[in-house]
Protein backbone atom coordinates (compact mmCIF):
# COMPACT_ATOMS: atom_id res chain seq x y z
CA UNK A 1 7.24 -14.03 -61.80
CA UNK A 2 6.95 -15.71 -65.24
CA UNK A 3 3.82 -16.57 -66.79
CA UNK A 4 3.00 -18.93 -69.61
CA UNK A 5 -0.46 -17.34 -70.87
CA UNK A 6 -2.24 -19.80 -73.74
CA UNK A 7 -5.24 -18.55 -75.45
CA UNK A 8 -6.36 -18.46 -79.03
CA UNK A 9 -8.61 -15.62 -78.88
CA UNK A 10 -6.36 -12.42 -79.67
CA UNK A 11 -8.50 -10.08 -77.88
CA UNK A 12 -8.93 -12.66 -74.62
CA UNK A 13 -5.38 -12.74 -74.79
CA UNK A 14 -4.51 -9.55 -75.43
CA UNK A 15 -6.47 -7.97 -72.65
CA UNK A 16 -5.29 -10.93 -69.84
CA UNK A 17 -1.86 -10.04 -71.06
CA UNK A 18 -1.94 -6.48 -69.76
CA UNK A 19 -3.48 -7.29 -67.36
CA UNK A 20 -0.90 -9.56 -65.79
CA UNK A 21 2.10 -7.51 -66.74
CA UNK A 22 -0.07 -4.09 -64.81
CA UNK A 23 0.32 -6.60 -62.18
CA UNK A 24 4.11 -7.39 -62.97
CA UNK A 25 3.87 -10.43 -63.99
CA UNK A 26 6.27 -11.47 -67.35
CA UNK A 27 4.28 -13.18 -69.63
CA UNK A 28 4.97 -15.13 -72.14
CA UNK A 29 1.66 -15.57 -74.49
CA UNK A 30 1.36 -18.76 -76.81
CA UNK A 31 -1.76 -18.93 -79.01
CA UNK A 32 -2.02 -23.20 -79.34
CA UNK A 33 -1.09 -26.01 -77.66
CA UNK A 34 1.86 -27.09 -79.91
CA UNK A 35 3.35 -23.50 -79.39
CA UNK A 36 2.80 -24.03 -75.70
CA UNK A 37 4.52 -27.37 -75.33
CA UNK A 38 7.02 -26.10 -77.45
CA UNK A 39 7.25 -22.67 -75.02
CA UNK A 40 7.66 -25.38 -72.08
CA UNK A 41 10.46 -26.96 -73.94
CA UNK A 42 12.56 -24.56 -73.53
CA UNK A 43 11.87 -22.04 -70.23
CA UNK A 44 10.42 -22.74 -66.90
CA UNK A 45 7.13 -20.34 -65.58
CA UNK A 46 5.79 -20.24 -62.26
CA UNK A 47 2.80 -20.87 -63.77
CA UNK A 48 0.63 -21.65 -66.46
CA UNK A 49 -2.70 -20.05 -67.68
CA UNK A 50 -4.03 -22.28 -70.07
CA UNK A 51 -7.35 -22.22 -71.92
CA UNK A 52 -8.96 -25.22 -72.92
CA UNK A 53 -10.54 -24.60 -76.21
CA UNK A 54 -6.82 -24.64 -77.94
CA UNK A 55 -6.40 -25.29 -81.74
CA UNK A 56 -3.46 -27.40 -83.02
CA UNK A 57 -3.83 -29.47 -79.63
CA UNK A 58 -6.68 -28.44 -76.86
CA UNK A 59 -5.42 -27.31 -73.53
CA UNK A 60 -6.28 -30.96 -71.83
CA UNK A 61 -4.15 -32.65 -74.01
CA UNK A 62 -1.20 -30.02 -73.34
CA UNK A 63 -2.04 -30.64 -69.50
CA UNK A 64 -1.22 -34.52 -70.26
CA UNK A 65 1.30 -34.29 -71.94
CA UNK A 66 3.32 -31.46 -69.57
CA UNK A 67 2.55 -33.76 -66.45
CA UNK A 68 3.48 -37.10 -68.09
CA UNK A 69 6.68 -35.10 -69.31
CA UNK A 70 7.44 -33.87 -65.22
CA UNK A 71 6.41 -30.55 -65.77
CA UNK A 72 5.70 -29.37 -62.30
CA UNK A 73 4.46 -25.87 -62.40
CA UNK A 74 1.30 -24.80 -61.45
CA UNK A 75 -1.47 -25.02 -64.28
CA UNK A 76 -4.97 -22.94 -63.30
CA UNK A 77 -7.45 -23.84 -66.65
CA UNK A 78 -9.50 -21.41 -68.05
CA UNK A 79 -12.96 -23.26 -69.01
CA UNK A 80 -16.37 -21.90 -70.42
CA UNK A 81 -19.55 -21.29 -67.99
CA UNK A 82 -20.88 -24.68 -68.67
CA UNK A 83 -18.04 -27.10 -69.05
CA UNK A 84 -18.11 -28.85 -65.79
CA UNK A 85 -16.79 -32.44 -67.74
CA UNK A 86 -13.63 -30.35 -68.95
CA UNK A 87 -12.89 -29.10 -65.19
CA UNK A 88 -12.75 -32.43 -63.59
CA UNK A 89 -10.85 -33.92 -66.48
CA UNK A 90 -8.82 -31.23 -65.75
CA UNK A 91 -8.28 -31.22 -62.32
CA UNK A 92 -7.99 -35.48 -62.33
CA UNK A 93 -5.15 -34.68 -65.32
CA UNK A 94 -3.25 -32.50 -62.68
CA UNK A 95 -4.45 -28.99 -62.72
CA UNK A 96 -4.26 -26.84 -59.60
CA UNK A 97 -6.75 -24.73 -59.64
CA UNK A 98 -9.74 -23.07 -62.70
CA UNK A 99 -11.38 -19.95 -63.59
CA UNK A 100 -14.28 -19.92 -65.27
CA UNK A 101 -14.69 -17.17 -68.19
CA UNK A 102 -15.79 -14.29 -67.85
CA UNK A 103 -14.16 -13.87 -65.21
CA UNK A 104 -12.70 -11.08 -62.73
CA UNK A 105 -8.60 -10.12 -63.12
CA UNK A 106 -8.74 -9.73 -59.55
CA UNK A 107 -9.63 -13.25 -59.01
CA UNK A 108 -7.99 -14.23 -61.59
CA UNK A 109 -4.70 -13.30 -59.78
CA UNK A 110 -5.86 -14.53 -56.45
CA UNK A 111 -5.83 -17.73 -57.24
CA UNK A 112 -2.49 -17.47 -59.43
CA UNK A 113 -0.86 -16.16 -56.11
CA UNK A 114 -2.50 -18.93 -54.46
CA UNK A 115 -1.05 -21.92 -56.61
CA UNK A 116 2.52 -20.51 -56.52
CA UNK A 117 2.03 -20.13 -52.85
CA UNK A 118 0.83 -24.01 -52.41
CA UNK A 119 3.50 -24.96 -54.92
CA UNK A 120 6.47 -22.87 -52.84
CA UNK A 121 5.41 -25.12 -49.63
CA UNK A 122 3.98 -21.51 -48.31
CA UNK A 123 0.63 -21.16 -46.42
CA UNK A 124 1.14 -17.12 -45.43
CA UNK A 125 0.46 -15.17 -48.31
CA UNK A 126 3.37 -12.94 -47.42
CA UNK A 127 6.75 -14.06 -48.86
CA UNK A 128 9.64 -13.90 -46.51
CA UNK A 129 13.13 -14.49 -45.17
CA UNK A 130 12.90 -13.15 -41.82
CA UNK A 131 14.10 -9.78 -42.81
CA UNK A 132 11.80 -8.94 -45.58
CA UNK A 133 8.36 -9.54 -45.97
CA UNK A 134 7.03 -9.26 -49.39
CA UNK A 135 3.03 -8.50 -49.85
CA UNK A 136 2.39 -9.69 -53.48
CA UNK A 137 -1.41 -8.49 -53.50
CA UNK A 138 -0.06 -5.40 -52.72
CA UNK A 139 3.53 -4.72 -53.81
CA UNK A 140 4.73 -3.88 -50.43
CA UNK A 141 7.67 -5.41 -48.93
CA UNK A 142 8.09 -4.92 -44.83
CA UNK A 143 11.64 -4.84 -43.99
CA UNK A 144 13.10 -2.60 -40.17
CA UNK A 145 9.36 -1.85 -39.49
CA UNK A 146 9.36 0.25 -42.79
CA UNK A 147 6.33 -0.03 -45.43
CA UNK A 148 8.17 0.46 -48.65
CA UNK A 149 6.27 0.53 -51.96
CA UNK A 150 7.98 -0.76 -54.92
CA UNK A 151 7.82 -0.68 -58.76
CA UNK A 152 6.66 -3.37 -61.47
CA UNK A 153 10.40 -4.57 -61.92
CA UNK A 154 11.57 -4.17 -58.45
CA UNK A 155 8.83 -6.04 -57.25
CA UNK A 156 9.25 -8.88 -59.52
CA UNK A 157 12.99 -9.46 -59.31
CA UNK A 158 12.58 -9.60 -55.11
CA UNK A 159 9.79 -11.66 -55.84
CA UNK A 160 11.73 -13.90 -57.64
CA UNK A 161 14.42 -13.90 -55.36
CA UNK A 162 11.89 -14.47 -52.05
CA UNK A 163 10.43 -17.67 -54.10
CA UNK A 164 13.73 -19.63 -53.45
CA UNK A 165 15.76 -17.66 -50.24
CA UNK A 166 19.06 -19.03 -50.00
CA UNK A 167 19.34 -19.94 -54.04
CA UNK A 168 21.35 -17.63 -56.00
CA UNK A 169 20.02 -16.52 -59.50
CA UNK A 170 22.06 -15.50 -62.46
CA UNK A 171 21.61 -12.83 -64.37
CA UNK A 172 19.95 -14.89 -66.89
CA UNK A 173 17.45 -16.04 -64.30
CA UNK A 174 16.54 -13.24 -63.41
CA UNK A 175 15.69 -11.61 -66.92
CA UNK A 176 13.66 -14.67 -67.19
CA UNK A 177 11.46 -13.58 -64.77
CA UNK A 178 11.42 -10.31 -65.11
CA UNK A 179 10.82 -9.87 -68.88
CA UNK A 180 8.34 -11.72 -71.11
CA UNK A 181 8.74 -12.67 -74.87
CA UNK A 182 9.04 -9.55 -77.71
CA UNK A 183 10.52 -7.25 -74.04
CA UNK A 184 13.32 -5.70 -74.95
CA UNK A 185 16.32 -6.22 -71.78
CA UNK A 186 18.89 -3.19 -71.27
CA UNK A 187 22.17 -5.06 -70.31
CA UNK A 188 22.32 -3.28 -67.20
CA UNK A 189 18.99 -3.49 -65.90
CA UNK A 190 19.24 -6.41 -63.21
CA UNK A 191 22.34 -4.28 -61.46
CA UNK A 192 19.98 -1.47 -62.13
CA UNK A 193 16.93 -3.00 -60.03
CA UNK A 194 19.39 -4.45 -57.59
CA UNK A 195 21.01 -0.97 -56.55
CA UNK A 196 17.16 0.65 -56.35
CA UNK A 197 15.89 -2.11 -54.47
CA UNK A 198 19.60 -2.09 -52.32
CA UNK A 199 18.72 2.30 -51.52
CA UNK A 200 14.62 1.46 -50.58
CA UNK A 201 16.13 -2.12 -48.47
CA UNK A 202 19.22 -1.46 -46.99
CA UNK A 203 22.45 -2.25 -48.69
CA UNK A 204 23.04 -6.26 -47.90
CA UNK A 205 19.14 -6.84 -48.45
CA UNK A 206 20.43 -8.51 -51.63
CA UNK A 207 23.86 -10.06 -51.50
CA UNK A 208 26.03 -10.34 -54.74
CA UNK A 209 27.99 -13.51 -55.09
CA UNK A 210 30.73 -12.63 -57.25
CA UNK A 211 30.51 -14.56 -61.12
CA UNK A 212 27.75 -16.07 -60.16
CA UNK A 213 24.46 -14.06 -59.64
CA UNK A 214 22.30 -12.40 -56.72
CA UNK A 215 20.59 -14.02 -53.34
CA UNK A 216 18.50 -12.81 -50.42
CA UNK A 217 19.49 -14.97 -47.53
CA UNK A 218 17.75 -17.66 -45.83
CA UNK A 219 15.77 -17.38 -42.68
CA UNK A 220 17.86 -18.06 -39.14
């Protein structure tokens, strides 16, 4: 799952960062709110992390101007202890969801999992397509009444592909989601996550469509 993370404070941002890629998130990490907007220009996220107190353009002004410009994602602000104004403002603008600092990772990622969840239509916190069933709080995917524990990667390519059941992704797409800004991409490593995942899942657990990418299919 991509991430937009936008914070000013290198260690703040620094430290959330690892955080969300331990958790397999990519993340792409913009340090003001014109290099956010500018970030949103040109890739789509699952969802945004954004931090208020922004220079070159505070995070309530980037809010306004993604929604007014039909960016849809998910937006969860990140606010200080006492800045109950900038919350509602927030919220009325068209966030989803804050946290207030300092806060927990774990929550933190509760809540990111819970946006993308309300945003994908889903109230189950388990991803599925009737054949696999995809724990994101705990990297576990369910599939012939196997438990099978998967890797960073893995886990985010099936993610991505158990966000939109029935789509097919390019290979493009998928890097996307995968990888964050400054990653460096082998140019075999989608086939290479898509034959581990196909030896853990059972080979047609993700189908190839020839030329055009990868697909799990939908639910009967």
């Amino acid at each position: 799952m991509k991430v937009l993370l936008v914070e000013d404070d290198p260690m703040i941002g620094a430290a959330i960062q690892m955080a969300l890629q331990d958790a397999a998130y990519a993340v792409d990490w913009a340090q003001d709110g014109e290099a956010a907007m500018a970030a949103l220009g040109v890739q789509s996220y699952e969802v945004m992390l954004l931090d208020v107190g922004l220079p070159r353009c505070n995070g309530l002004a980037v809010l306004r101007w993604a929604r007014q410009n039909n960016h849809a994602l998910p937006v969860l602000l990140v606010t200080a202890r006492d800045a109950v104004n900038d919350r509602i403002a927030g919220l009325d603008l068209g966030a989803d969801d804050y946290v207030v600092k300092p806060f927990e990772m774990g929550e933190l990622l509760a809540r990111m999992r819970a946006v993308v969840r309300r945003k994908a239509g889903n109230a189950s916190p388990i991803l599925n397509n009737g054949v696999l069933f995809l724990d994101p709080s705990l990297r576990e995917v369910q599939c012939a009444d196997q438990t099978v524990r998967l890797s960073a990667r893995e886990f985010s390519l099936l993610q991505a592909l158990l966000l939109r059941p029935g789509a097919i992704l390019s290979r493009e797409e998928l890097e996307n989601r995968i990888y964050g800004w400054n990653e460096e991409v082998e140019s075999n490593a989608v086939e290479f996550l898509i034959h581990s995942l196909r030896k853990k899942l059972g080979a047609t657990a993700i189908k190839n469509i020839r030329g055009m990418g990868w697909m799990v299919s939908k639910a009967n």
